[in-house]
C-alpha atoms as a PDB file:
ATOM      1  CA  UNK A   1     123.155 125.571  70.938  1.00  0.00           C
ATOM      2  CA  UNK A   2     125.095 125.249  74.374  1.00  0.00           C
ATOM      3  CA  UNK A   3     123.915 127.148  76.976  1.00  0.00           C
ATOM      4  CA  UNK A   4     126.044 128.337  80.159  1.00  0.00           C
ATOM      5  CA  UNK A   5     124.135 126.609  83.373  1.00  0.00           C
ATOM      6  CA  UNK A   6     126.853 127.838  85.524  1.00  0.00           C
ATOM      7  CA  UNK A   7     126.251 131.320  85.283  1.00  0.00           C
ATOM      8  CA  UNK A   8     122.619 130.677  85.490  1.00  0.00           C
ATOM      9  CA  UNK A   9     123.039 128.856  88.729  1.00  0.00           C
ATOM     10  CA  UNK A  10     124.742 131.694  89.930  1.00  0.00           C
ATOM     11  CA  UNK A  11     122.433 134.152  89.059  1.00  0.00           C
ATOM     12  CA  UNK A  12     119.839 132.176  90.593  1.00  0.00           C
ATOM     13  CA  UNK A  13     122.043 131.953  93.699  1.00  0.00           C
ATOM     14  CA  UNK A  14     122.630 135.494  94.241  1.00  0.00           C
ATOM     15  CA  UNK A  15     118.915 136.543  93.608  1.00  0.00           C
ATOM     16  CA  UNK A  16     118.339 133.961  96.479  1.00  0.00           C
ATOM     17  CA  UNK A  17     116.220 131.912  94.287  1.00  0.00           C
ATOM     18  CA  UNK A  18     118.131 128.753  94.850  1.00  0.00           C
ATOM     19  CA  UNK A  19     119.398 128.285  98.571  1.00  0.00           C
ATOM     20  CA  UNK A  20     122.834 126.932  99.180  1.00  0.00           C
ATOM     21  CA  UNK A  21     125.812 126.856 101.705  1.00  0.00           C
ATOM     22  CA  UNK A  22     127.627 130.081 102.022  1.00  0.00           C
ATOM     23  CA  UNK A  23     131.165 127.312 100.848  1.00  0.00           C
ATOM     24  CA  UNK A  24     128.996 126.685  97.719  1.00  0.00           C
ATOM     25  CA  UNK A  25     128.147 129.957  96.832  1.00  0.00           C
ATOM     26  CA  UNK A  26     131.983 130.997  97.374  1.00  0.00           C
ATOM     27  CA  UNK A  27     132.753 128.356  95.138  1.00  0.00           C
ATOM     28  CA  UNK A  28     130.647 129.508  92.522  1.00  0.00           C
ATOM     29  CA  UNK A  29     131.433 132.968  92.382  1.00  0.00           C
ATOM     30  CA  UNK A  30     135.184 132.328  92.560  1.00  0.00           C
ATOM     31  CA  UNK A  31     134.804 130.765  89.338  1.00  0.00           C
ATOM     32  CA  UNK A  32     133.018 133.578  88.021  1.00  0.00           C
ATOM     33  CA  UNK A  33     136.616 135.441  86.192  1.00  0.00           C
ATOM     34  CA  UNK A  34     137.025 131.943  84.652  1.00  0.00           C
ATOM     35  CA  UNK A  35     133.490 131.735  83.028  1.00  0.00           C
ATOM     36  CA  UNK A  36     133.931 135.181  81.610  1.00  0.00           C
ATOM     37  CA  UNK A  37     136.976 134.743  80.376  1.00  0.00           C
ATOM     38  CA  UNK A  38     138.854 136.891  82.451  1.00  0.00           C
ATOM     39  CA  UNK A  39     141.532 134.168  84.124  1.00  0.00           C
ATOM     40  CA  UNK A  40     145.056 133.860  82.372  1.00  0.00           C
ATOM     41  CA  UNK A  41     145.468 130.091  83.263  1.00  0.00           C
ATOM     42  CA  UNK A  42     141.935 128.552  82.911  1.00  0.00           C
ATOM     43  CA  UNK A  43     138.786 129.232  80.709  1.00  0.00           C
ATOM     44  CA  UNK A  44     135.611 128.117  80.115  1.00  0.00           C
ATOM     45  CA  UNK A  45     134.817 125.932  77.098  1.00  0.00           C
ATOM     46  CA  UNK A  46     131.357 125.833  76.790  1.00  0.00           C
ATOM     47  CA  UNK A  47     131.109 122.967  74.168  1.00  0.00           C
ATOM     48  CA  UNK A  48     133.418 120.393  76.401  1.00  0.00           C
ATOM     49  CA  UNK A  49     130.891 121.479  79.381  1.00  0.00           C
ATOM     50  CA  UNK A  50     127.861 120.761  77.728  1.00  0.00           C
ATOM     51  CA  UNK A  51     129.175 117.808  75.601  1.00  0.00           C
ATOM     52  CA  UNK A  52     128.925 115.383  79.143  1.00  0.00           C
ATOM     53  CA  UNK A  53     125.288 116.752  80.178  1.00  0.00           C
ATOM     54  CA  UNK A  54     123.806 115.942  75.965  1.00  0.00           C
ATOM     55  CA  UNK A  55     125.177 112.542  76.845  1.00  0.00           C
ATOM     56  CA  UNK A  56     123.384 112.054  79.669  1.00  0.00           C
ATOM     57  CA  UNK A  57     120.345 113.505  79.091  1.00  0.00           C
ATOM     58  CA  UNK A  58     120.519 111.710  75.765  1.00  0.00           C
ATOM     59  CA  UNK A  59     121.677 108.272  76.294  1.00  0.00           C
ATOM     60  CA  UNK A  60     121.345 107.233  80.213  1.00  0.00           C
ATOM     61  CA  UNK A  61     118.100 106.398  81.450  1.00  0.00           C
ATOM     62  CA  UNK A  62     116.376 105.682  84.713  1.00  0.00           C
ATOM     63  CA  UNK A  63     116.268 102.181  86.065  1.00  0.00           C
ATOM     64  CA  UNK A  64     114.060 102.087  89.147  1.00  0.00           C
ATOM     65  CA  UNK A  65     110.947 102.963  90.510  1.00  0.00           C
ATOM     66  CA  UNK A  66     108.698 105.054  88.685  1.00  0.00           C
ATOM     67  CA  UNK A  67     110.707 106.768  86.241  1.00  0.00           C
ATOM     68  CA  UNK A  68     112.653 103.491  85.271  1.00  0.00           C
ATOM     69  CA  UNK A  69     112.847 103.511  81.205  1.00  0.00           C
ATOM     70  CA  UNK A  70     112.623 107.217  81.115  1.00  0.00           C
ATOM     71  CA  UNK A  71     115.877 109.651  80.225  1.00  0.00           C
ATOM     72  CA  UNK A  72     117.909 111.289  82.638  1.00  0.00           C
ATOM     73  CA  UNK A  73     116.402 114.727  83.570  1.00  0.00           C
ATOM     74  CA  UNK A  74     119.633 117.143  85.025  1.00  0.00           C
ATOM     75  CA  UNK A  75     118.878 119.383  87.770  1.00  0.00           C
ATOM     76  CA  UNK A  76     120.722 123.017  87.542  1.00  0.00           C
ATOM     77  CA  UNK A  77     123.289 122.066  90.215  1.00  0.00           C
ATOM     78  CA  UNK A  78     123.949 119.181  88.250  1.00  0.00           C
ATOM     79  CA  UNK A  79     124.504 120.618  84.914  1.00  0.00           C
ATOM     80  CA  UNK A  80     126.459 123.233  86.616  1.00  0.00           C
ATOM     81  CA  UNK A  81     129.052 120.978  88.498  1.00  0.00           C
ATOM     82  CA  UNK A  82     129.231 118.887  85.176  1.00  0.00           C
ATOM     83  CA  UNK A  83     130.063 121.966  82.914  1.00  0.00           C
ATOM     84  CA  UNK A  84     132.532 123.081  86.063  1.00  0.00           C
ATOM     85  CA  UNK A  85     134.255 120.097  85.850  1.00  0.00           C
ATOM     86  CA  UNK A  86     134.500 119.377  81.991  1.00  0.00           C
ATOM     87  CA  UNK A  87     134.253 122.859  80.850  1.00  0.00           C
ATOM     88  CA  UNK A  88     136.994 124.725  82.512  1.00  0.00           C
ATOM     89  CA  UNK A  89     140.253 123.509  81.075  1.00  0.00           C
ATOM     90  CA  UNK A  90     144.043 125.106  81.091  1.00  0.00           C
ATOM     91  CA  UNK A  91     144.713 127.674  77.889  1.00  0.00           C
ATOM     92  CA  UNK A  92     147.616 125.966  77.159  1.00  0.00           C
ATOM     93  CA  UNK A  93     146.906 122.326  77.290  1.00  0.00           C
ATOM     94  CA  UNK A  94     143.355 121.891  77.386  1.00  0.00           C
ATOM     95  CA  UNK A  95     143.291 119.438  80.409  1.00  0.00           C
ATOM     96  CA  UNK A  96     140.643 119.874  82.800  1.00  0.00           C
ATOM     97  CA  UNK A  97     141.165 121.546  85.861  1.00  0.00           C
ATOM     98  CA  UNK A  98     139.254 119.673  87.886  1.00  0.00           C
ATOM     99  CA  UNK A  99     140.478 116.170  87.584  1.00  0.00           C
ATOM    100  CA  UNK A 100     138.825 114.876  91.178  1.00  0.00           C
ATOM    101  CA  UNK A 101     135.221 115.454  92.536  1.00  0.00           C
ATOM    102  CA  UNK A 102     134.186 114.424  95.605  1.00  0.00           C
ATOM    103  CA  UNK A 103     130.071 114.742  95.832  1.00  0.00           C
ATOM    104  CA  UNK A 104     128.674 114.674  99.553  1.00  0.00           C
ATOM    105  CA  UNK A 105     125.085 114.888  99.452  1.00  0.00           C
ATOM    106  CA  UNK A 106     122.264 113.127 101.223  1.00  0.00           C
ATOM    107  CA  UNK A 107     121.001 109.693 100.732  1.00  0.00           C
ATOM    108  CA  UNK A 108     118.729 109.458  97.686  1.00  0.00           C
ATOM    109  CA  UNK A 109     119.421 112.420  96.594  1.00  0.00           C
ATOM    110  CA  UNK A 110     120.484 110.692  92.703  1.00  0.00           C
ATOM    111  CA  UNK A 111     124.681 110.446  93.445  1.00  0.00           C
ATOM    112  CA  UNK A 112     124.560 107.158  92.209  1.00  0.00           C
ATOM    113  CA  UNK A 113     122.129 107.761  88.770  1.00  0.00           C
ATOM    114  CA  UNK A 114     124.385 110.627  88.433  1.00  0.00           C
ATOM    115  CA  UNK A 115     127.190 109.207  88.927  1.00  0.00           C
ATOM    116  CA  UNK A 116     126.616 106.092  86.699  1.00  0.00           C
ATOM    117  CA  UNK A 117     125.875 108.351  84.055  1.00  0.00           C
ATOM    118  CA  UNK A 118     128.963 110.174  84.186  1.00  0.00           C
ATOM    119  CA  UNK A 119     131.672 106.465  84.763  1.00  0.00           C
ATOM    120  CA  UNK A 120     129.655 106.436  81.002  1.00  0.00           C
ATOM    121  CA  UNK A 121     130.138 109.417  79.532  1.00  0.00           C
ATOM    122  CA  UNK A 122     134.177 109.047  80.504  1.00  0.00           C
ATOM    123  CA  UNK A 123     134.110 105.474  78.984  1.00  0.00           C
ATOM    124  CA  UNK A 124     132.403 106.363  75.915  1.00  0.00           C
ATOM    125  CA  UNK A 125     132.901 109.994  75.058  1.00  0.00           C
ATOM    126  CA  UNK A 126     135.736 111.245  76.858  1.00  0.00           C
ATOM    127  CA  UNK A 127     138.728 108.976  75.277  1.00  0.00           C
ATOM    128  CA  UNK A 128     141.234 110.375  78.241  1.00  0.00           C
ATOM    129  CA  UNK A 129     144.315 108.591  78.322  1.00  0.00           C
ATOM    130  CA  UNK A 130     144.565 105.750  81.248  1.00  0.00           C
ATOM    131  CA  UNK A 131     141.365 107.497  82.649  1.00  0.00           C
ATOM    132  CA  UNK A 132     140.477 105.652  85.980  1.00  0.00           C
ATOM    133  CA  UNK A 133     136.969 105.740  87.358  1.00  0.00           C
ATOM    134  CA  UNK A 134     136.419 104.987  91.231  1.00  0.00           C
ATOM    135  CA  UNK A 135     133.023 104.663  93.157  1.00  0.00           C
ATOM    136  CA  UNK A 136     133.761 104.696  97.054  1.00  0.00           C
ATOM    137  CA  UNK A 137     130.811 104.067  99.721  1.00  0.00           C
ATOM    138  CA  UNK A 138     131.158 102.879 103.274  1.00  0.00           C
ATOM    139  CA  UNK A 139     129.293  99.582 102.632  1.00  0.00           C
ATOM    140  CA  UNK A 140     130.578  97.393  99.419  1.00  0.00           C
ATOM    141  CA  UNK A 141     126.680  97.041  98.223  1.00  0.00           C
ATOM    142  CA  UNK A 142     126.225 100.879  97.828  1.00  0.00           C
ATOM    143  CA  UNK A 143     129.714 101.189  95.792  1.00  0.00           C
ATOM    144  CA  UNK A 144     128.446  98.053  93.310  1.00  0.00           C
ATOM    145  CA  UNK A 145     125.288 100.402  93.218  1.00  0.00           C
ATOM    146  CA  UNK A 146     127.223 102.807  90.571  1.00  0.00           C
ATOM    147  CA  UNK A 147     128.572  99.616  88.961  1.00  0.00           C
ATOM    148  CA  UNK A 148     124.711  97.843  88.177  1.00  0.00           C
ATOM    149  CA  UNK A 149     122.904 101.290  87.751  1.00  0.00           C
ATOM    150  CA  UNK A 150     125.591 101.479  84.514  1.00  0.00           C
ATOM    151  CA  UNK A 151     125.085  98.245  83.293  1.00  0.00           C
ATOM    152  CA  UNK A 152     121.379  99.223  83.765  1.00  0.00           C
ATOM    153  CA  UNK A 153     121.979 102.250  81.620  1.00  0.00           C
ATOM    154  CA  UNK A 154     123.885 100.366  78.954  1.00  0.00           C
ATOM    155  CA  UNK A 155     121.174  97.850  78.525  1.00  0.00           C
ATOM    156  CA  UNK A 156     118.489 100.297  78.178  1.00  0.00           C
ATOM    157  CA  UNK A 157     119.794 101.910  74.999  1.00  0.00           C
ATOM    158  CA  UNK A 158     120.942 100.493  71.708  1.00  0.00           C
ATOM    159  CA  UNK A 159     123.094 103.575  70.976  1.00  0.00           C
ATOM    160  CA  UNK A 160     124.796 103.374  73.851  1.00  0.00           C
ATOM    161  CA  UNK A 161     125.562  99.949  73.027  1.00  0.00           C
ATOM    162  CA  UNK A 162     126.555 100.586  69.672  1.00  0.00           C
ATOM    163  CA  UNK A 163     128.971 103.510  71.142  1.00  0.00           C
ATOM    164  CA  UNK A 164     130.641 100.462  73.432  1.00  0.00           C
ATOM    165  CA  UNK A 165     131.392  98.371  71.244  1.00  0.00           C
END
């Protein structure tokens, strides 16, 4: 069973357990009418949301340091954004909403494990039309750092191997 990470983050958010920006927190609770259901346009589909985060907590895995070899653990940000972004789609036509994401965070803080995992799931799992993936750094070596941490991945696990071929 799915489980709705976004309102949980929020919840955690307001009770002040989890500290973020005051832009992040507006963010999160203007989506709040779409969660529930209440927005005309856009809903939430909690199956599309949670479809990307089973992926990859299922198939990617860690390829460095101490954790290399072990599965992807999610934080609740993370599975938040991710259900944001693949679980809020247009009544009408079922696109996303949120076709662009731009992640700012600090320096290993995960963006490229994360992100890795997710160039995946939209190779594998997503099957969107002419679907373009783009990893942008200031440096080439940090951009090719999405690039090898999915090849990584894809070596690591059979199924996900099976699933590329």
């Amino acid at each position: 069973m799915s489980k709705n990470f976004i309102l949980e983050y929020i919840d955690k958010i307001e009770k002040k357990e989890i500290i973020v920006s005051n832009k992040i927190r507006k963010v999160y609770l203007k989506l709040l009418p779409i969660v529930k259901g209440e927005d005309p346009v856009w809903y939430y589909n909690e199956k599309k949301g949670s479809k990307v985060i089973k992926f990859v907590e299922n198939f990617c895995k860690q390829s460095k340091g101490e954790w290399a070899g072990h599965p992807i653990k999610l934080m609740l940000f993370q599975k938040a954004k991710l259900q944001v972004i693949f679980g809020i789609v247009n009544r009408e036509t079922n696109l996303r909403k949120y076709q662009e994401v731009f992640d700012v965070r600090a320096r290993k803080n995960g963006k490229s494990v994360e992100n890795s995992a997710i160039a995946l799931y939209l190779l594998v799992m997503d099957k969107e039309k002419g679907a373009e993936i783009y990893s942008a750094a200031t440096v080439k070596e940090q951009a090719k750092r999405v690039w090898e941490e999915s090849k990584n991945m894809i070596m690591q696990d059979v199924d996900l191997q099976k699933l590329l071929n």
